[in-house]
N, C-alpha and C. Protein backbone atom coordinates (compact mmCIF):
# COMPACT_ATOMS: atom_id res chain seq x y z
N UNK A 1 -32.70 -43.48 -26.65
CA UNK A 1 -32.01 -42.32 -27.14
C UNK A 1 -30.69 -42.19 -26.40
N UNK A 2 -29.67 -42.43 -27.03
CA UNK A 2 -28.27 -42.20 -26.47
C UNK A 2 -27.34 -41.12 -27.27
N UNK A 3 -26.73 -40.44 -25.90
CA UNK A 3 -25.76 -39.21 -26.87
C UNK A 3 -24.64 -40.19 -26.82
N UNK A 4 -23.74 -39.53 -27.46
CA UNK A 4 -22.39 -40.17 -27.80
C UNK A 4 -21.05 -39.19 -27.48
N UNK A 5 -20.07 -39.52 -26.79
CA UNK A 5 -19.06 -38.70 -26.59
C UNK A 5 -17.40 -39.45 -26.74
N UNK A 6 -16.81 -38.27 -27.88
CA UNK A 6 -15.52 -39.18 -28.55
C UNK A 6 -14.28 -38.26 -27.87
N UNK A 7 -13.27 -39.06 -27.59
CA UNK A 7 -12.11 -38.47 -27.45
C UNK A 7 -11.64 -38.09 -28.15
N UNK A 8 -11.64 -37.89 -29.52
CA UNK A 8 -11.15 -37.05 -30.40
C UNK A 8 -11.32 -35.76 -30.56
N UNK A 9 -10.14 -35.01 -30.31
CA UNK A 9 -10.39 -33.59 -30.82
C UNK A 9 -10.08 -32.89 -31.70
N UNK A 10 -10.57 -32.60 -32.77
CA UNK A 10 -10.56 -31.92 -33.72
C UNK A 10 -10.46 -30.13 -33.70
N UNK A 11 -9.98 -29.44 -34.05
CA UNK A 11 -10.07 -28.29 -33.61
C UNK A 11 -11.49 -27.37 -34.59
N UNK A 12 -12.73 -28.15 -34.24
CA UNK A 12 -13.82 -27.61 -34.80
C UNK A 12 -15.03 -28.20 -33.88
N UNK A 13 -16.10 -27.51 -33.77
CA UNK A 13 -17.20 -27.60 -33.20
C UNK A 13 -18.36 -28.73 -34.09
N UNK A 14 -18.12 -29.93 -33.35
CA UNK A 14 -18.41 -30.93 -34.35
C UNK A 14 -19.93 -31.21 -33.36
N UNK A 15 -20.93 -31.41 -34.55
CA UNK A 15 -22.01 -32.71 -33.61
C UNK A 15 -23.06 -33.30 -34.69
N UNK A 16 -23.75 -34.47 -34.40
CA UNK A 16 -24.17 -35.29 -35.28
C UNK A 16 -26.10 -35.43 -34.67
N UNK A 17 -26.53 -35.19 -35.75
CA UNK A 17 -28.37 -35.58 -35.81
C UNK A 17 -29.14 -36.95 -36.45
N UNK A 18 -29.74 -36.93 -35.76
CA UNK A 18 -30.50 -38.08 -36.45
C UNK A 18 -31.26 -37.31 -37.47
N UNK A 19 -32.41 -38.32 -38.59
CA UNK A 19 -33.37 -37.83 -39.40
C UNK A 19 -34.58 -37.20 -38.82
N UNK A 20 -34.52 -37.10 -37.67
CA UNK A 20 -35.80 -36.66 -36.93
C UNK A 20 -34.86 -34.90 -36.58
N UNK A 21 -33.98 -34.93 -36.59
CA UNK A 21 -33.50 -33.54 -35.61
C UNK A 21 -32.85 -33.76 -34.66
N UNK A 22 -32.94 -35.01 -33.62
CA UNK A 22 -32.46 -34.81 -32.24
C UNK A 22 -30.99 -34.89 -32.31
N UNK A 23 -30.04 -34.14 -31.87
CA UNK A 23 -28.93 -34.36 -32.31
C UNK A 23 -28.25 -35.10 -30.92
N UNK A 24 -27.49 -35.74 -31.41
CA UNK A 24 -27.01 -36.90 -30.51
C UNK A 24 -26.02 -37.45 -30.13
N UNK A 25 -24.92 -36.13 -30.49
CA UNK A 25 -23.30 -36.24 -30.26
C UNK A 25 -22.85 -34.61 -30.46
N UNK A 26 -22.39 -34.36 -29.42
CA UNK A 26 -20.71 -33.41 -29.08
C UNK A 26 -20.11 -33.80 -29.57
N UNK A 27 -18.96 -33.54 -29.87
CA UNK A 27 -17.85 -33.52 -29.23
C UNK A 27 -17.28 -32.70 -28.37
N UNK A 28 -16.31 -32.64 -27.61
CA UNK A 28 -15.26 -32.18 -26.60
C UNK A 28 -14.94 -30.63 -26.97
N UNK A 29 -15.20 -30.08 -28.02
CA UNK A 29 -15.05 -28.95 -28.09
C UNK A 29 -16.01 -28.91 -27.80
N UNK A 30 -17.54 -28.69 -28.39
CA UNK A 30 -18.35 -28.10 -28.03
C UNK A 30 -18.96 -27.86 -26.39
N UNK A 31 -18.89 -29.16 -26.01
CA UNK A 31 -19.00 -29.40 -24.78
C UNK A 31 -18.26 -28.29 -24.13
N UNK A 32 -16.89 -27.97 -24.35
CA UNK A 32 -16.20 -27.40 -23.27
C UNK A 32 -16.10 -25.52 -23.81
N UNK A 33 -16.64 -25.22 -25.02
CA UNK A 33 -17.35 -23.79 -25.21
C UNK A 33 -18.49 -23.46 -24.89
N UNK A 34 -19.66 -24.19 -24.67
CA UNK A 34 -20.48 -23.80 -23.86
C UNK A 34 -20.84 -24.86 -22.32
N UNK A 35 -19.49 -24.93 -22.13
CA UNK A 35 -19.36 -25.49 -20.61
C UNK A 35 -21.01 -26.02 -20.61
N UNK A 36 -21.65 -27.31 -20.95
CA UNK A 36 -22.56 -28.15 -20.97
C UNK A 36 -21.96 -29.45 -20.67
N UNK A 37 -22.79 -30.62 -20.07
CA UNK A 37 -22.72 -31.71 -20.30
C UNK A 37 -23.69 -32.39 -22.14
N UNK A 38 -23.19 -33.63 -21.85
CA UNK A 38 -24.12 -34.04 -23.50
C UNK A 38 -25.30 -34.43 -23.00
N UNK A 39 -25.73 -34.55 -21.55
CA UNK A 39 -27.01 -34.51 -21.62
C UNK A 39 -28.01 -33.36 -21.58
N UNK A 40 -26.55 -32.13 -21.40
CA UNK A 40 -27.54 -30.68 -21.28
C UNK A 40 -27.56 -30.39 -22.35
N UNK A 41 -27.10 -31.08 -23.94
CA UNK A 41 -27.09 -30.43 -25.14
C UNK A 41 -27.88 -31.27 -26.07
N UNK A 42 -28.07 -32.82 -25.71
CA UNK A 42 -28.76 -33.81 -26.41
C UNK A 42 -30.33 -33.38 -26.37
N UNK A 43 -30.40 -33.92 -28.37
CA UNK A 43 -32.11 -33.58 -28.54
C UNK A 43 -32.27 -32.45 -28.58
N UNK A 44 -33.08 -31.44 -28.61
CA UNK A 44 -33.51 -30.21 -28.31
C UNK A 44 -33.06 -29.45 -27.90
N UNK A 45 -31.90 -29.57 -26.53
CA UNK A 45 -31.82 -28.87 -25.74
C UNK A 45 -30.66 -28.18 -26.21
N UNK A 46 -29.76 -28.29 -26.89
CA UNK A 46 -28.80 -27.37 -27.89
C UNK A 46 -29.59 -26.04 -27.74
N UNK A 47 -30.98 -25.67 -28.23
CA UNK A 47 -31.27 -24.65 -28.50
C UNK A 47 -31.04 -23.28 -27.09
N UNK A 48 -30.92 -24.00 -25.42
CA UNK A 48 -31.08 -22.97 -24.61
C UNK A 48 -29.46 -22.34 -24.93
N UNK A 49 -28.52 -22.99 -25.64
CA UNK A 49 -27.41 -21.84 -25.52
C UNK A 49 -27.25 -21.11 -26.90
N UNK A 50 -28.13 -21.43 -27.79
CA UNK A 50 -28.41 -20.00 -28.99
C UNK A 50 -29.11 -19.01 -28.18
N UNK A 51 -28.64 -17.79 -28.86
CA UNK A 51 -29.41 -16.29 -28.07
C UNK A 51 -31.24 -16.49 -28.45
N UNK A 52 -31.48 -16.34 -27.30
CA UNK A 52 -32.77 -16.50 -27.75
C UNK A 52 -33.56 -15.73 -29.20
N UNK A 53 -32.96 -14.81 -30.01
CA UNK A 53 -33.07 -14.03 -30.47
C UNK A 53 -33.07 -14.53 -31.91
N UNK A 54 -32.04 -15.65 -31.57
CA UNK A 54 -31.62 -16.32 -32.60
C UNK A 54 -32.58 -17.97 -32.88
N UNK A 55 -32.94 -18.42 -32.20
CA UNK A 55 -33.23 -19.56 -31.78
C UNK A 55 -34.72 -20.14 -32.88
N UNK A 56 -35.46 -19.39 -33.18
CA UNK A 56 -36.87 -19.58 -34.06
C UNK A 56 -36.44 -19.75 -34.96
N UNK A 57 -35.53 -18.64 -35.78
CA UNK A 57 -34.59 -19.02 -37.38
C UNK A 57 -33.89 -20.35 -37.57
N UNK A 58 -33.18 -20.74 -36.61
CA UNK A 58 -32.26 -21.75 -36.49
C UNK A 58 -33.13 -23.14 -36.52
N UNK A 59 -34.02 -23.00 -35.21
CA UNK A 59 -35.21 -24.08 -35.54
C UNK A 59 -35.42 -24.83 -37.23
N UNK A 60 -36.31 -23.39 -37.43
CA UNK A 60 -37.06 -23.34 -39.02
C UNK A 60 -35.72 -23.67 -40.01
N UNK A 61 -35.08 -23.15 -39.80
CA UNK A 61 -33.93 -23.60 -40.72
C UNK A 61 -33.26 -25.06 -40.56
N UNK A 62 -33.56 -25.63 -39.34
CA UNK A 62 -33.17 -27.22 -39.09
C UNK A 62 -33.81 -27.83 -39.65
N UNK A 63 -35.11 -27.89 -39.61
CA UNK A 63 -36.13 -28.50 -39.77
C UNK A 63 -36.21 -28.44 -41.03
N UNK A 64 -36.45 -27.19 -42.01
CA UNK A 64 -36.29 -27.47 -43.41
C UNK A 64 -35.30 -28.38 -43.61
N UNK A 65 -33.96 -27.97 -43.86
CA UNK A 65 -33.16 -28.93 -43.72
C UNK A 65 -32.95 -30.27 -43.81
N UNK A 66 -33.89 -30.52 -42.84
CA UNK A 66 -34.35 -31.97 -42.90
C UNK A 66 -35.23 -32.64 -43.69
N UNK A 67 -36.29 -31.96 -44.14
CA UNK A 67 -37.46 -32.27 -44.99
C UNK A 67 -36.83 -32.15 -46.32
N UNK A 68 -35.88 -31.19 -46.86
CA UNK A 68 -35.21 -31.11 -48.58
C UNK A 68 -34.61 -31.84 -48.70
N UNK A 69 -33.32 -32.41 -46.92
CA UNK A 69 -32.60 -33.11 -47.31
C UNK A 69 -31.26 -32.25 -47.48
N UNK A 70 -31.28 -31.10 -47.60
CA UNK A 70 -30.33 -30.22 -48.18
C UNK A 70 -29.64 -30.00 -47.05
N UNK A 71 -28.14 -29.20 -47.45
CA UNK A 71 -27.13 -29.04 -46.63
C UNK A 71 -27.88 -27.56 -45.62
N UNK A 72 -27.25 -27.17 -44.94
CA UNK A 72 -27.91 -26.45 -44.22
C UNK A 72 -26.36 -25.12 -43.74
N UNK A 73 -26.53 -23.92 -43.79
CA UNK A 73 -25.30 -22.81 -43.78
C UNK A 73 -26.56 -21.94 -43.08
N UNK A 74 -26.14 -21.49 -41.87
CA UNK A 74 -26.53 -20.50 -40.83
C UNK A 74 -25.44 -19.83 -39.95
N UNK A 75 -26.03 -18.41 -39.41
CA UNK A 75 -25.03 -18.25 -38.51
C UNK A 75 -26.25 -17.91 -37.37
N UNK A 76 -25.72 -18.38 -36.44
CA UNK A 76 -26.46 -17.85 -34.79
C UNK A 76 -25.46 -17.38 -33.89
N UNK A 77 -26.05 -16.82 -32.79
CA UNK A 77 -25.08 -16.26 -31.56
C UNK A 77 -25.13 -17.36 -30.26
N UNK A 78 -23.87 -17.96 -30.61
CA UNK A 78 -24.01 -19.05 -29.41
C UNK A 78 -23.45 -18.21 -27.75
N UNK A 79 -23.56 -19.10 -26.58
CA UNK A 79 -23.47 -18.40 -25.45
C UNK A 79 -22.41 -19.42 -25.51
N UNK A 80 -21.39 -18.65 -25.00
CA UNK A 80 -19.91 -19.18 -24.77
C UNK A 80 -20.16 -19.67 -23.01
N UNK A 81 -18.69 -20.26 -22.71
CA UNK A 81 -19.17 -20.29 -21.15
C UNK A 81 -18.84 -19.50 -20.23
N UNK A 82 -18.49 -18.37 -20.68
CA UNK A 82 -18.12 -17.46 -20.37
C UNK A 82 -19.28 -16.47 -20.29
N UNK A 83 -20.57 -16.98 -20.32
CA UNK A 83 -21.64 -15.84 -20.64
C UNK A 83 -21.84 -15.01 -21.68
N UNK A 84 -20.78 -15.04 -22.46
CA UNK A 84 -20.77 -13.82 -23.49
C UNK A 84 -21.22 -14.76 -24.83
N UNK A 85 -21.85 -13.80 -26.12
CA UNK A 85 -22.38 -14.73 -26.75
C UNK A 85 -21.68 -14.65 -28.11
N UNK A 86 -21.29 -15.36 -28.94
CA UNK A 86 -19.96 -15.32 -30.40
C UNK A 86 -21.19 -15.97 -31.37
N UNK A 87 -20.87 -14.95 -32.21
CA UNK A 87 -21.67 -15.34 -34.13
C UNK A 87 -21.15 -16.35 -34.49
N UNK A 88 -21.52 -17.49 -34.81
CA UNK A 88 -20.97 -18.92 -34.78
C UNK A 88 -22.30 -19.28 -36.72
N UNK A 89 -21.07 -19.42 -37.45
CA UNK A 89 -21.45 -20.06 -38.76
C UNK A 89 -21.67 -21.97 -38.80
N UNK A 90 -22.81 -22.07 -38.67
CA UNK A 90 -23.54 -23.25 -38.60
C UNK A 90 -23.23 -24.19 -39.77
N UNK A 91 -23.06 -25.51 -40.20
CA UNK A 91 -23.32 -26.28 -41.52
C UNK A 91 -23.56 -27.18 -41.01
N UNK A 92 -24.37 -27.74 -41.38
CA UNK A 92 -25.14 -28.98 -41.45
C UNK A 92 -25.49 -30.05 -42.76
N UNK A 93 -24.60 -31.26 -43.27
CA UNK A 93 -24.63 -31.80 -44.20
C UNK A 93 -25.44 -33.12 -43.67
N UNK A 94 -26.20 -33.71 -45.04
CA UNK A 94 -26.74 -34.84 -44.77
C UNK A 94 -25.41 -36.19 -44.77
N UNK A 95 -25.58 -36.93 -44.09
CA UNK A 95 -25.05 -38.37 -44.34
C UNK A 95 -25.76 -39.55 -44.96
N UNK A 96 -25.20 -40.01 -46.09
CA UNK A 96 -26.18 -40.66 -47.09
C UNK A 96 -25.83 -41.81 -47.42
N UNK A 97 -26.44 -42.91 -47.12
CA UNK A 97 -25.86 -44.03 -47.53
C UNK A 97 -25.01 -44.17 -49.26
N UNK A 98 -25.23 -45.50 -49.64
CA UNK A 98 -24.37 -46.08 -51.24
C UNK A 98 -26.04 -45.58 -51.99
N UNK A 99 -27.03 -45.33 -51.53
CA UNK A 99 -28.28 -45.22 -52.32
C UNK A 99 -28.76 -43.98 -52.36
N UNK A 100 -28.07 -43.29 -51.34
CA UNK A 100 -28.25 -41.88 -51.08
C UNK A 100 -29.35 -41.14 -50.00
N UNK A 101 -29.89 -42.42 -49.56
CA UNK A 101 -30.60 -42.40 -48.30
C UNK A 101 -30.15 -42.03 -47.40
N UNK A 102 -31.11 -41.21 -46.30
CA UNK A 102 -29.88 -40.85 -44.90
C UNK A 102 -30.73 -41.70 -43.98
């Protein structure tokens, strides 16, 4: 299991999942809004900087996601690194091969 980290910055909160869920790339923004490394955000562990409040929906909503296949539109309260926590609108699209497989 390897995360991945690009010098490109885009001015958006970018990151990439496998078909299982574990997600397995930052980028440089994200990393540096919730002041994490990519090994404190790889796989699972994304979830300790959603508000906990937020965190069961977001789950259940990944996970469907994954099983329809379908695009995925949420909002959660992420923890900035600043401690304070911002309503952050989620999307999540599949990547599909020429057959439409992901």
């Amino acid at each position: 299991m390897r995360c991945g980290l690009s010098s490109i910055r885009p001015p958006a909160l970018i990151h990439t999942g496998r078909p299982d869920g574990y997600l397995d790339y930052f980028n440089r923004g994200w990393l540096v809004f919730v002041d994490k490394s990519l090994e404190e955000l790889c796989g699972w562990r994304w979830t300790d900087a959603v508000h906990p409040e937020d965190v069961a929906s977001m789950v259940q909503k990944w996970q469907a996601a994954l099983t329809s296949g379908e695009p995925l539109e949420a909002e959660a309260r992420v923890r900035r690194a600043d401690g304070e926590y911002r309503l952050l609108l989620h999307r999540k699209v599949p990547l599909r091969d020429e057959r439409g497989l992901s």
